[in-house]
Structure formats: C-alpha cells, structure tokens
C-alpha atoms as a PDB file:
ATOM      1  CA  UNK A   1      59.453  13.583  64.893  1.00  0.00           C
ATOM      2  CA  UNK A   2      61.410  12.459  67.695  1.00  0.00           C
ATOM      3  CA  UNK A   3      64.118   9.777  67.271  1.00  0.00           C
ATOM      4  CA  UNK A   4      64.978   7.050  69.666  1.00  0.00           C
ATOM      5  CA  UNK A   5      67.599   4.711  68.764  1.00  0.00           C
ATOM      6  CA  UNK A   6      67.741   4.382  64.709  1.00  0.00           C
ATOM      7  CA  UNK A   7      63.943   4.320  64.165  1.00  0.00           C
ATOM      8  CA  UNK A   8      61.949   7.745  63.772  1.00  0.00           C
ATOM      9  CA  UNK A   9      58.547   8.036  65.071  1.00  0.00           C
ATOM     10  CA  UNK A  10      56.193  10.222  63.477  1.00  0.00           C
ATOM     11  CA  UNK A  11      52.899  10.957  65.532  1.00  0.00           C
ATOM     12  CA  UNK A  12      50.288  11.701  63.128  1.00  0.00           C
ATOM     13  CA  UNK A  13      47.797  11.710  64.950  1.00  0.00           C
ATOM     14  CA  UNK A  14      46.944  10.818  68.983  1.00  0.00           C
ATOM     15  CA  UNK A  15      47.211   6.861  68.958  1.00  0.00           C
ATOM     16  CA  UNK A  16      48.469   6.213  65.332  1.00  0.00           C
ATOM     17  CA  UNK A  17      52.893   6.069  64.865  1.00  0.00           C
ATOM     18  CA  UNK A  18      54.284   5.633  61.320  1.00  0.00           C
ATOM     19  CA  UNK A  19      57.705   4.382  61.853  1.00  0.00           C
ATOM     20  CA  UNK A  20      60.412   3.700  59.402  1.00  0.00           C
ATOM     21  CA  UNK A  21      64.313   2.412  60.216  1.00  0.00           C
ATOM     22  CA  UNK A  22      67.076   4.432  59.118  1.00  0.00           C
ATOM     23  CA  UNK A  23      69.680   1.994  59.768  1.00  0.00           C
ATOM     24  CA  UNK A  24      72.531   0.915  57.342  1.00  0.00           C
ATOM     25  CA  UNK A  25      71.174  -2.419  56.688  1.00  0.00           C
ATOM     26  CA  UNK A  26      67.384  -0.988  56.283  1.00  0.00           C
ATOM     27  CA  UNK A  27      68.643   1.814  53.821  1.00  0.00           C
ATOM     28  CA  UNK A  28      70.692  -0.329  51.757  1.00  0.00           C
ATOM     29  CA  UNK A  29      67.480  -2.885  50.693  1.00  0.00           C
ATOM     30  CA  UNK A  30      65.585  -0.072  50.068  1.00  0.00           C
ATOM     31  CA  UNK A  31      68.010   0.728  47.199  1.00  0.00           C
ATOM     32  CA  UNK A  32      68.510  -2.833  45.613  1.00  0.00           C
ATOM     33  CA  UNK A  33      67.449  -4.309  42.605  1.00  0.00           C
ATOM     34  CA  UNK A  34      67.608  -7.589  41.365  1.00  0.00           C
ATOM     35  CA  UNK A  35      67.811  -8.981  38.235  1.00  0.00           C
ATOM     36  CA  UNK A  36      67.602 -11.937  36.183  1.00  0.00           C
ATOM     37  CA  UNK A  37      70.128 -12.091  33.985  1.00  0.00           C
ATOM     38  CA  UNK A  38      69.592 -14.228  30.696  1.00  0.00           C
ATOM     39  CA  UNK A  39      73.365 -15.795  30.083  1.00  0.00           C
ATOM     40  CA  UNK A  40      72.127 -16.544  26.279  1.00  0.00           C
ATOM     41  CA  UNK A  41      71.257 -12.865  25.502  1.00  0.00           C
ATOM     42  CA  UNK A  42      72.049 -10.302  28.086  1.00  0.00           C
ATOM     43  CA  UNK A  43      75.998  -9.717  27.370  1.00  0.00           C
ATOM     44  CA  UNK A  44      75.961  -6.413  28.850  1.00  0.00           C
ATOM     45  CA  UNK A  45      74.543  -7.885  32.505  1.00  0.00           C
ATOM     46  CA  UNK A  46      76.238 -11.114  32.120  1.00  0.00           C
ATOM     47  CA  UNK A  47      79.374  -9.061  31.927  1.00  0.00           C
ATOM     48  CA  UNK A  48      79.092  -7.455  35.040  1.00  0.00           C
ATOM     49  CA  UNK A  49      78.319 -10.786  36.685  1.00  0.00           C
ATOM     50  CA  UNK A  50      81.545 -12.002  35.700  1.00  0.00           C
ATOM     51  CA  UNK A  51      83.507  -9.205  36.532  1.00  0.00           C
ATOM     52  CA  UNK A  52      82.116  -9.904  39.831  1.00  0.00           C
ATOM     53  CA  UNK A  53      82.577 -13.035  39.988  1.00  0.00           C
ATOM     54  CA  UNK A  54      86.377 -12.629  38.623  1.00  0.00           C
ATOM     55  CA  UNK A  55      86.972  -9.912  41.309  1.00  0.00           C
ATOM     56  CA  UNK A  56      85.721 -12.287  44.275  1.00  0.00           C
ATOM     57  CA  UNK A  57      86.794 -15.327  42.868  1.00  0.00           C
ATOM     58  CA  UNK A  58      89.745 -15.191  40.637  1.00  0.00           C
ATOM     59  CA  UNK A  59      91.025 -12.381  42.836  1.00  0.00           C
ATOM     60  CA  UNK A  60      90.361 -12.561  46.315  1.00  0.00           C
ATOM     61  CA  UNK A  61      90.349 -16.045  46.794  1.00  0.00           C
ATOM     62  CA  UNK A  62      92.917 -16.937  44.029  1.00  0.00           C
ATOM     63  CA  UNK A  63      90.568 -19.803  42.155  1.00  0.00           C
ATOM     64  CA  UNK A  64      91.713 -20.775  39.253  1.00  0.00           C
ATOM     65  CA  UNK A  65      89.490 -19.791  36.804  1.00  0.00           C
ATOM     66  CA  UNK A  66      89.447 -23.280  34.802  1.00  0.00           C
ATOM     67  CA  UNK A  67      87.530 -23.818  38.248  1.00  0.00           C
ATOM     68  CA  UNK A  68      85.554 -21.015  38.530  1.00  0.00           C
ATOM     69  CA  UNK A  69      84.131 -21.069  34.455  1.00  0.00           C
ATOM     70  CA  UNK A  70      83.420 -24.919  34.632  1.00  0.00           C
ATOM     71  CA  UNK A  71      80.648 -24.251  31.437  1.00  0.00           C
ATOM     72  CA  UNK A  72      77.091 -24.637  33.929  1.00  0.00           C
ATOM     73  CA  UNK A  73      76.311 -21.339  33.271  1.00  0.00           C
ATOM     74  CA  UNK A  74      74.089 -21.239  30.141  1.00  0.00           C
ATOM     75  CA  UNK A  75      72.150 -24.040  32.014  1.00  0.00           C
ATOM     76  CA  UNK A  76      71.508 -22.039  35.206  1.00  0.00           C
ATOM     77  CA  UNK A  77      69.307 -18.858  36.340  1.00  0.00           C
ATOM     78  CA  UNK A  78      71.395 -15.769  37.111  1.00  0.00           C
ATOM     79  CA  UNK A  79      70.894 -12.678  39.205  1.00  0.00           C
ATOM     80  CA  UNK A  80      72.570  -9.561  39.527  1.00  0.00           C
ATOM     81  CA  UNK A  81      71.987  -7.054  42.474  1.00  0.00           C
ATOM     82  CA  UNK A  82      72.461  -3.219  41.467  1.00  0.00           C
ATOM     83  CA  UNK A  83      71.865  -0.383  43.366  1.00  0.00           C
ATOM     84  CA  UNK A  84      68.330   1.297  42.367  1.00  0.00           C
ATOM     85  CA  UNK A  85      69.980   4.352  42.261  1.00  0.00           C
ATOM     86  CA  UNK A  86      73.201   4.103  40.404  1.00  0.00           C
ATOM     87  CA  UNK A  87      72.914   1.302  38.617  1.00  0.00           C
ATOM     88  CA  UNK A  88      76.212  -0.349  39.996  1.00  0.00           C
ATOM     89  CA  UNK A  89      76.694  -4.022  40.206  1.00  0.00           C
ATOM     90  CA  UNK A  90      77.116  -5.008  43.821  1.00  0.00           C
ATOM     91  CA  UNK A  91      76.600  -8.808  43.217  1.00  0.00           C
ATOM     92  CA  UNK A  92      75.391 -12.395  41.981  1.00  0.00           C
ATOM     93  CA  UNK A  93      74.687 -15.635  42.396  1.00  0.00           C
ATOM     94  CA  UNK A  94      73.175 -18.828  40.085  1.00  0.00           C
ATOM     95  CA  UNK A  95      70.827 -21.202  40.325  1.00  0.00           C
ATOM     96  CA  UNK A  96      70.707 -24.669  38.692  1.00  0.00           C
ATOM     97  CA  UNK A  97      67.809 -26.599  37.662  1.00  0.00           C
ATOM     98  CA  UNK A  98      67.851 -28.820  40.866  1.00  0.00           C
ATOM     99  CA  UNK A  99      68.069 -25.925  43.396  1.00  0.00           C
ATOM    100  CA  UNK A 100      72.028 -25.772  43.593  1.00  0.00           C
ATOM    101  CA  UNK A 101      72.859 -22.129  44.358  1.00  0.00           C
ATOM    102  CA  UNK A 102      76.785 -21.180  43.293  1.00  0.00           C
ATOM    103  CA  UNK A 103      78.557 -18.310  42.664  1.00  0.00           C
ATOM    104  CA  UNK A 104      77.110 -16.444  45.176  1.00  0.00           C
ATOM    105  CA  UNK A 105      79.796 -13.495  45.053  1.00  0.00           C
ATOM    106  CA  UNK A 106      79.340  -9.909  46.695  1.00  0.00           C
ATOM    107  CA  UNK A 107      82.035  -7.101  46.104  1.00  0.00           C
ATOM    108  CA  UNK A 108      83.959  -6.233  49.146  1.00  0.00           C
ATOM    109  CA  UNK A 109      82.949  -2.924  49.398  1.00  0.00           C
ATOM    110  CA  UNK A 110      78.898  -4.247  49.357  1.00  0.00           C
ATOM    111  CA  UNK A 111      79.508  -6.415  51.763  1.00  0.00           C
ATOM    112  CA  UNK A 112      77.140  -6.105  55.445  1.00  0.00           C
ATOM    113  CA  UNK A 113      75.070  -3.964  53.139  1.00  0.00           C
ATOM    114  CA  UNK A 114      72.055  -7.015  52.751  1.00  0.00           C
ATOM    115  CA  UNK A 115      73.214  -7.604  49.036  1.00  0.00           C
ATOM    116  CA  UNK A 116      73.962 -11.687  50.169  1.00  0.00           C
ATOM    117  CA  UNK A 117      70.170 -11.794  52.130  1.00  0.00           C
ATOM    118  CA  UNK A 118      68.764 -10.671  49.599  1.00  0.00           C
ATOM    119  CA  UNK A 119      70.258 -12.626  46.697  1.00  0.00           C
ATOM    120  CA  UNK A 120      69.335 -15.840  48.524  1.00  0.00           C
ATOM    121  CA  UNK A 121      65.834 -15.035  49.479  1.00  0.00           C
ATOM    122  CA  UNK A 122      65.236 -13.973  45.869  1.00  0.00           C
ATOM    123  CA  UNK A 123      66.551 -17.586  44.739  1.00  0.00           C
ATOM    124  CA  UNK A 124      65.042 -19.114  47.265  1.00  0.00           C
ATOM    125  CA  UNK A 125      61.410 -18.078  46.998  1.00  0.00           C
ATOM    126  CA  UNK A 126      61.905 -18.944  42.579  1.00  0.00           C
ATOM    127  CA  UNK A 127      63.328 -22.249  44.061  1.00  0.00           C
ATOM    128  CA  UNK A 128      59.991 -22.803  45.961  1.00  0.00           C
ATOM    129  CA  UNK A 129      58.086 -21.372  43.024  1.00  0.00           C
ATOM    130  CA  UNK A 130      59.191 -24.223  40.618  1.00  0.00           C
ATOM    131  CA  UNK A 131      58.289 -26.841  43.423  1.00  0.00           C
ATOM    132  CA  UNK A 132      61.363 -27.650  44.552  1.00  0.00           C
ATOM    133  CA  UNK A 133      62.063 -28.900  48.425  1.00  0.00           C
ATOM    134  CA  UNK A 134      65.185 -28.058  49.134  1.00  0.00           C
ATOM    135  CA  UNK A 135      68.272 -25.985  47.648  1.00  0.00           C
ATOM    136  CA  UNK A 136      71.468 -26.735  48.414  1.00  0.00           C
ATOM    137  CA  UNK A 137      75.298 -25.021  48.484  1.00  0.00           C
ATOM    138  CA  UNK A 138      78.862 -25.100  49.350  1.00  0.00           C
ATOM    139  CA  UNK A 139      79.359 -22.812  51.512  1.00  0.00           C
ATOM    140  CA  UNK A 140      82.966 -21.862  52.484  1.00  0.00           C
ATOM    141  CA  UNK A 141      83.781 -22.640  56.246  1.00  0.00           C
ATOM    142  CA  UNK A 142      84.227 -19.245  57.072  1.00  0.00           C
ATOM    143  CA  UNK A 143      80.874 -18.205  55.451  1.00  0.00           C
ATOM    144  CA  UNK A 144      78.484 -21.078  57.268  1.00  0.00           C
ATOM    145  CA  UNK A 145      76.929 -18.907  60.318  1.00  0.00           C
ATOM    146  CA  UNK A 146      75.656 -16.176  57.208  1.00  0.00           C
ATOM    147  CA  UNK A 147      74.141 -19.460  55.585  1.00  0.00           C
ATOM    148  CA  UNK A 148      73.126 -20.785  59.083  1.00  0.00           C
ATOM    149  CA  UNK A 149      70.913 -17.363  60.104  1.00  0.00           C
ATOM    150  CA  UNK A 150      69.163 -17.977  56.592  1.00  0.00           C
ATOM    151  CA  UNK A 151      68.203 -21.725  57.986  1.00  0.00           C
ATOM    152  CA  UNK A 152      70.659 -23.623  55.811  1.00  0.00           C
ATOM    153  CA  UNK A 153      71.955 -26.580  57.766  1.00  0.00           C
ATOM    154  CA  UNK A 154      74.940 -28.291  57.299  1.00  0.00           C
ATOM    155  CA  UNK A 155      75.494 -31.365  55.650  1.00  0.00           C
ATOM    156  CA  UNK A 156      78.632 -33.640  55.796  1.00  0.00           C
ATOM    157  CA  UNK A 157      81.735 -32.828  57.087  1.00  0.00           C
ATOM    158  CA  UNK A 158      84.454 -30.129  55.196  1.00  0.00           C
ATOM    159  CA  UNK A 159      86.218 -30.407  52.649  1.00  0.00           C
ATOM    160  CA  UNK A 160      88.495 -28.871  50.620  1.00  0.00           C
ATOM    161  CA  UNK A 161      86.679 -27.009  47.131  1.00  0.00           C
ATOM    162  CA  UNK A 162      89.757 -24.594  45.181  1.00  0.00           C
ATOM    163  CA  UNK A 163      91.772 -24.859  47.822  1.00  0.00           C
ATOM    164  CA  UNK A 164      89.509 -23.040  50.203  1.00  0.00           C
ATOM    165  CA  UNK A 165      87.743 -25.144  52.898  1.00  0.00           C
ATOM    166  CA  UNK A 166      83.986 -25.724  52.210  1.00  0.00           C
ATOM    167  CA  UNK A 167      81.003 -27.781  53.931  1.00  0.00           C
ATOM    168  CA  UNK A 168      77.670 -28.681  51.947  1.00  0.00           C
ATOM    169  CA  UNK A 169      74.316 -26.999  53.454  1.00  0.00           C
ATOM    170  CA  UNK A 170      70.811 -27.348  52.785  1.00  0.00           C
ATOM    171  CA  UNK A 171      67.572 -25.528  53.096  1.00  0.00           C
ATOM    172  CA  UNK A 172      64.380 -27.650  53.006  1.00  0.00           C
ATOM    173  CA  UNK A 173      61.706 -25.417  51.698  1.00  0.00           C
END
C-alpha cells in the first residue's frame, strides 16, 4: 500500500487499484445510522431526539421551548442519526407531510462529521419517494451556504424566527 494524500492505494494486481478514503468526513458516514423514529411508540428514540433537540435548541440558541414543542410532531416523520458503533445519538431532523424539513439539530461535538448531509439526503430521497417536488426549510442565516451546497435555494428575504435570523429555501426534486 502506498498512501498519497488521504486515499490508500492498494495494487492488487498490475492494472487493477482498490482505493478507499480515510478522511474524517469519509470515516464518519461509514459509521452512521439512521433511523426512523415512530413519535407514537418509540419513547426510548424519541427521547434522545429531544434531548437533542433541547441541547441545540433550548440551549444553544436560547428558543423558548413553547417555540420549539409547537405539538407537529406526532404528525411528522422523524430520524435520528447514531453512530453504528456506539449507539450514541449525534442528531435529528423531521419531516412533515408536505415536505417541510424542521428540527434539523446536530450536537456540537458531531458537527463537520457528515451527520447534517446525511440527515437531509435521507429525507430528501423519502420526500421524492412519496412524490413530492420540492421540500422546503428555514434555514438560519448563518446556516444557508450548508443548505446551498445541498441545492436548496433561497426563497424570500430574512426574517426573524425565535429571535434568530432565518431565510426560507427550497429544493425542487
């Protein structure tokens, strides 16, 4: 093996190269799982989602949580990212009916690590597999060039959502 950069080349044999990425952000989907989460009857996973979603929300960004438990979620589809591995909870997001993706929440420490990506292509290909054309979110201000390397576009101009600036995006499917 000889390694160049972060991939490692294996020559098997004269012509053929198996080649794999070591990277951070290659290692780290290797080891995540997602989940769907049902709200009605999974209390142990739906747990974790909300202590996610109270640790980024309710904590980081001070919402309120009148604002951030606003009674959707039996309605919606959930996900939870863990690591293969361990089993921890590294993140999780919702779905509605009409392709409106909220609570997309990663803990800090999971953050770079692909947990976001992979949340929203995993919502985004069930999106397209109940025939819907578009999903939509509101993304914080800060968060819009994430959204925009995923192909979301935005929509309108910002506004203010708990206090945080926000802008509406899209993502025709």
């Amino acid at each position: 093996a000889e390694y160049m950069g972060a991939l490692l080349l294996y020559f098997t044999r004269p012509y053929q190269i198996s080649m794999y990425c070591r990277c951070k952000y290659c290692k780290s989907m290797e080891n995540l799982r997602i989940i769907d989460v049902d709200w009605a009857t999974d209390q142990t996973l739906v747990d974790k989602c909300q202590a996610i979603r109270k640790q980024v929300f309710e904590i980081e960004r001070e919402v309120d949580p009148s604002i951030e438990k606003d009674g959707v979620d039996p309605e919606c589809d959930h996900v939870l990212v863990v690591d293969r591995d361990t089993g921890t909870a590294m993140g999780t997001a919702r779905m509605t009916r009409d392709g409106t993706l909220a609570r997309i929440a990663v803990l800090r420490q999971y953050r770079g690590l692909s947990v976001g990506t992979r949340i929203l292509e995993y919502l985004i290909t069930k999106a397209k597999e109940r025939g819907l054309d578009r999903v939509r979110l509101q993304s914080m201000t800060s968060a819009m060039s994430f959204y925009q390397r995923l192909g979301f576009e935005a929509q309108g101009d910002e506004h203010i959502k708990a206090n945080i600036p926000h802008c509406m995006m899209e993502l025709r499917l």
